[in-house]
Protein backbone atom coordinates (compact mmCIF):
# COMPACT_ATOMS: atom_id res chain seq x y z
CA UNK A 1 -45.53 134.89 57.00
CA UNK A 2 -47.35 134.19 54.31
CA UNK A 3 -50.49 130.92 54.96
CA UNK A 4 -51.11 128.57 51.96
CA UNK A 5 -51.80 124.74 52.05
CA UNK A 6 -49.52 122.28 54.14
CA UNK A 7 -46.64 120.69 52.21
CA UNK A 8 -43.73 119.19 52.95
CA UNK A 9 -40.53 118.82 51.05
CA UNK A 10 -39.39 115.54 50.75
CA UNK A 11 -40.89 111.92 50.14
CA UNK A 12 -40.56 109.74 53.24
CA UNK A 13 -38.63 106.91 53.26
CA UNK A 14 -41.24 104.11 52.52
CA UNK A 15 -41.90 106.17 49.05
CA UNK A 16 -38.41 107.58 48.21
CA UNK A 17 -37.35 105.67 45.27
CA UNK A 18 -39.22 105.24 42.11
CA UNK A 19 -41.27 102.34 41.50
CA UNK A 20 -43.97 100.83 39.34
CA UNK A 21 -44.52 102.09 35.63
CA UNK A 22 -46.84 103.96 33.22
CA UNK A 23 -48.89 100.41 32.48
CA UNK A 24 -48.82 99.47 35.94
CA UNK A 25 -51.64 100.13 38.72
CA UNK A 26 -49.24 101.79 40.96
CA UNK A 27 -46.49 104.20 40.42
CA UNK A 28 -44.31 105.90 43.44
CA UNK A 29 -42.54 109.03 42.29
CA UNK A 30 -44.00 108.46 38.73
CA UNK A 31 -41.89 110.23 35.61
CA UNK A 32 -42.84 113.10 33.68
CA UNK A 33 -46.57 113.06 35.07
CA UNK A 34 -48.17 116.68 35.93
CA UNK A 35 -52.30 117.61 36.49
CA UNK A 36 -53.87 120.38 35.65
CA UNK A 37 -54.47 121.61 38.80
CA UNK A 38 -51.33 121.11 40.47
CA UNK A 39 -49.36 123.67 42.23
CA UNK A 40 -45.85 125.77 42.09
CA UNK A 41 -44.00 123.25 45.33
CA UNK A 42 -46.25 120.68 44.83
CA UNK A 43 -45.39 117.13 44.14
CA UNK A 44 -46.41 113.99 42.70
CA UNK A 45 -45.29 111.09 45.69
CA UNK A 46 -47.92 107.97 44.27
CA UNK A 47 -50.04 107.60 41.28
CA UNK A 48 -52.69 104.68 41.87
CA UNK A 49 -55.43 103.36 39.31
CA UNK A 50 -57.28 100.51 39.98
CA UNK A 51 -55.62 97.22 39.78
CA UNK A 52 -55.39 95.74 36.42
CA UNK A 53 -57.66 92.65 37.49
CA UNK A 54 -60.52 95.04 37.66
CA UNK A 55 -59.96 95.02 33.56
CA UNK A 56 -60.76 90.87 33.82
CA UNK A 57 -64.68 91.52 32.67
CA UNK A 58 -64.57 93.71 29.65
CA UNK A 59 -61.60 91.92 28.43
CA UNK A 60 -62.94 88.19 28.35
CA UNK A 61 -66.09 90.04 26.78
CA UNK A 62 -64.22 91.42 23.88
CA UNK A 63 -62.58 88.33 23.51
CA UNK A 64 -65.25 86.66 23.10
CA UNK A 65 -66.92 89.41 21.26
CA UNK A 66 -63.91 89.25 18.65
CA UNK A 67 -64.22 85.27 18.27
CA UNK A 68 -68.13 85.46 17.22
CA UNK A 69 -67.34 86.19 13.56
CA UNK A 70 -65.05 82.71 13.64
CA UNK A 71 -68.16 81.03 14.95
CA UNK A 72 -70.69 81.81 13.06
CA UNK A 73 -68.42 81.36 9.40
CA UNK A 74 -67.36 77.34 11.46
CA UNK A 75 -71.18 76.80 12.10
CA UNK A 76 -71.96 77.93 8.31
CA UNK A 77 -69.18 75.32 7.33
CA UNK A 78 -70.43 72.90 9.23
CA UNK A 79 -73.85 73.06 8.21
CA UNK A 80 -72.90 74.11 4.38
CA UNK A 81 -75.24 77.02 4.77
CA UNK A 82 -74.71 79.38 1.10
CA UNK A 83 -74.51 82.65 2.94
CA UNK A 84 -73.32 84.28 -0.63
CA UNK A 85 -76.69 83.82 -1.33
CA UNK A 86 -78.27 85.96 0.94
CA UNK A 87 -75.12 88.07 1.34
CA UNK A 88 -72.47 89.31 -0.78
CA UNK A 89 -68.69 89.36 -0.39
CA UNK A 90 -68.17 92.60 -0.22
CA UNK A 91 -71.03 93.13 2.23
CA UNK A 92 -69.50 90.77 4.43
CA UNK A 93 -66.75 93.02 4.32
CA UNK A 94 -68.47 95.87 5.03
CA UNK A 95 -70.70 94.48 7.83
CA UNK A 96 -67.39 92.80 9.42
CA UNK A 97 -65.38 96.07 8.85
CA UNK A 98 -68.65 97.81 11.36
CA UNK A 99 -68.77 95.17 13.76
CA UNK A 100 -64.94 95.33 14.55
CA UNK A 101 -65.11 98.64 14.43
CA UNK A 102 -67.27 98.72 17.50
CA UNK A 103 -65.54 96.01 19.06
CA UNK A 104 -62.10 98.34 19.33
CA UNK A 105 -64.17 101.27 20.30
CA UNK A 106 -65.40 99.12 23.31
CA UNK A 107 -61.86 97.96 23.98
CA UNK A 108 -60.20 101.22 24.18
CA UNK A 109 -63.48 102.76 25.75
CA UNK A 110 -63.00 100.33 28.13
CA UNK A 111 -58.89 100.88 28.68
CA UNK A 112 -59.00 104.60 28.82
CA UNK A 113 -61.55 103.97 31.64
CA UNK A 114 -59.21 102.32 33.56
CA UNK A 115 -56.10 104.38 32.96
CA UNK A 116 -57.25 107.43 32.97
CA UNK A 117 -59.64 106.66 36.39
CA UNK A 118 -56.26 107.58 39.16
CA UNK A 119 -56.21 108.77 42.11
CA UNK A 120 -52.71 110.59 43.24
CA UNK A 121 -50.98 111.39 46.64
CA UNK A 122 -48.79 114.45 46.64
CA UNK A 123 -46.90 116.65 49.37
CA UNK A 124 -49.93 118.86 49.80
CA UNK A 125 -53.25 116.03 48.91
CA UNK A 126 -55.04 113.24 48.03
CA UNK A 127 -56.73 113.90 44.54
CA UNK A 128 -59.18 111.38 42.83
CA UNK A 129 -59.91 111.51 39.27
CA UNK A 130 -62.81 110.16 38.18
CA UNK A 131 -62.98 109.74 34.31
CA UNK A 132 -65.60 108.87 31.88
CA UNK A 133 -64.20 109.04 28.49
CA UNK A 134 -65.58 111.15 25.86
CA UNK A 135 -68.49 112.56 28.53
CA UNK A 136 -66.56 113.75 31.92
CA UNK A 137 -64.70 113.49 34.46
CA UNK A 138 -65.05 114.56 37.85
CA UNK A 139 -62.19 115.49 40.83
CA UNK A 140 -62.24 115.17 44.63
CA UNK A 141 -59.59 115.88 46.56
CA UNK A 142 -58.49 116.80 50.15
CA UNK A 143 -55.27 117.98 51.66
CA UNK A 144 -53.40 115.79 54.12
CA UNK A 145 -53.44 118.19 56.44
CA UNK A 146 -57.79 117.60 56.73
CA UNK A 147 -57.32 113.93 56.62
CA UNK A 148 -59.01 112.35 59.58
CA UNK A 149 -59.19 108.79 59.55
CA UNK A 150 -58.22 106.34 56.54
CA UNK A 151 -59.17 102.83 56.56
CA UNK A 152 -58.12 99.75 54.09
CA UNK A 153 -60.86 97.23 52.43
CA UNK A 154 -60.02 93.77 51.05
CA UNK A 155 -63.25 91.67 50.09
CA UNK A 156 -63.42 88.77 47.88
CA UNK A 157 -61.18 85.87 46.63
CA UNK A 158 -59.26 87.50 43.97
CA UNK A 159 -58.72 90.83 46.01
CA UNK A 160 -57.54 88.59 48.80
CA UNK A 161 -55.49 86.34 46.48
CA UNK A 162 -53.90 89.25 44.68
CA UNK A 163 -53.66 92.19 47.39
CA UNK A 164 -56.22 94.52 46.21
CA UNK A 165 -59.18 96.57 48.03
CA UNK A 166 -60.35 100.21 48.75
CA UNK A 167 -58.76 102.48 50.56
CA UNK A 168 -61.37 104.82 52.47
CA UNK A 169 -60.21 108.56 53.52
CA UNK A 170 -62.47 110.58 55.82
CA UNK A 171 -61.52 114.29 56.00
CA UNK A 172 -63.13 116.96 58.12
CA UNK A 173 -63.26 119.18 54.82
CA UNK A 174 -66.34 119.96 52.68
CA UNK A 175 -65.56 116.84 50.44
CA UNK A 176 -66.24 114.58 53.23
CA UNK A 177 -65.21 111.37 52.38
CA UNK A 178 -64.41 109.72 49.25
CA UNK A 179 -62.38 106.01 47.92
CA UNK A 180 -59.58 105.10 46.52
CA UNK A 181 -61.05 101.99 44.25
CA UNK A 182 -59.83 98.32 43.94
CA UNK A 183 -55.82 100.04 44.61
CA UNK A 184 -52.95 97.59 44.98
CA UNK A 185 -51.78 96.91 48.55
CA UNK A 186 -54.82 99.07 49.79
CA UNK A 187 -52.57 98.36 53.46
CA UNK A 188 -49.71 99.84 52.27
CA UNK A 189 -50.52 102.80 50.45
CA UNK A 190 -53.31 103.53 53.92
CA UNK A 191 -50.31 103.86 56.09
CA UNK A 192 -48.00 106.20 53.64
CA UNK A 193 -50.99 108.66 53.83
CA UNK A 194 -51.91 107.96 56.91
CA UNK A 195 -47.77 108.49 57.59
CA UNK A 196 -47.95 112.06 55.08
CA UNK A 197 -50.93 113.60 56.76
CA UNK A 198 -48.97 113.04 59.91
CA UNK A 199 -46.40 114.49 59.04
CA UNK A 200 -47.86 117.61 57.44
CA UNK A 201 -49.36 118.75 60.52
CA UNK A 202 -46.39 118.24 63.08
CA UNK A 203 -43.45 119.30 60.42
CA UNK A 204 -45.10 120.97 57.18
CA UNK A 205 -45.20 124.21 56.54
CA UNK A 206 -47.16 126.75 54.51
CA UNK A 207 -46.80 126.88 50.79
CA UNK A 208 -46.03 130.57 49.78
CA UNK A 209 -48.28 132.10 46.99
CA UNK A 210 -47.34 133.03 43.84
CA UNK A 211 -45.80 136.41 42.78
């Protein structure tokens, strides 16, 4: 018999049915989404990214990064300061034309960041992506048959308000320990892996290798 990585074949039933969406922080059985790394039998149960309040900071800063421009042409109204003057119209263009420029950089700097930063539970592991765009990103990941302990995390008034937190996994393989961060229902999502590993190691069984 051949020996490969733990799977099993089919999602249990708190995860059998899909759920969520691309835009959302949490999506159970997600559609049409494959990573590099992934294998022949394996599949994609949960896709998690960080909750979408975690986006709260960077978005009221570019808000209020976008509404500086109005500001500063009210207070030059107000105070009937000739800024042709001292600077042409179509400098003002230009210099208005950089600005925003590197106010939608930030913003979608800032949103690929959080979509692209997901962690995923399949039949075989637990993967984390960390990306960085434009520079990196890294992976950890462990299979659910090393998984020794897992532990939910809920601190704060919003993450208490809203049902988000950190879900901790502690494995006895080389990767040690790593976080699933700021996750929707960090309770829920700790007992389905909690509830896979479990169930790799009493029914899974080998994956074969490739021909």
């Amino acid at each position: 018999m051949a020996h490969g990585i733990r799977h099993i074949d089919s999602a249990p039933p708190a995860i059998s049915r899909h759920e969520g969406g691309p835009l959302s922080s949490h999506e159970i059985l997600p559609h049409g989404v494959h990573f590099e790394t992934q294998n022949t039998y394996e599949t994609i149960f949960v896709l998690l990214r960080p909750h979408i309040l975690t986006n709260i900071g960077w978005i009221i800063s570019a808000a209020i990064t976008i509404l500086i421009p109005a500001a500063i042409e009210y207070l030059i109204i107000q105070f009937s300061v000739p800024l042709n003057d001292f600077v042409s119209l179509p400098s003002q263009i230009v210099i208005l034309a950089i600005y925003y420029s590197f106010v939608l950089t930030y913003i979608i700097f800032n949103f690929l960041d959080w979509y692209y930063d997901i962690y995923l539970v399949t039949n075989q592991r637990v993967v984390d992506y960390e990306f960085k765009p434009i520079s990196s990103y890294k992976v950890f990941e462990v299979s659910l048959e090393d998984i020794q302990d897992i532990r939910a995390k809920t601190v704060g008034f919003l993450p208490s308000i809203f049902d988000y937190g950190d879900v901790v996994i502690s494995s006895a393989a080389e990767t040690g320990s790593f976080k699933f961060h700021a996750v929707p229902a960090p309770n829920k999502f700790r007992d389905i892996i909690g509830d896979l590993s479990y169930k790799v190691r009493t029914e899974g069984h080998s994956q074969p290798h490739r021909p």
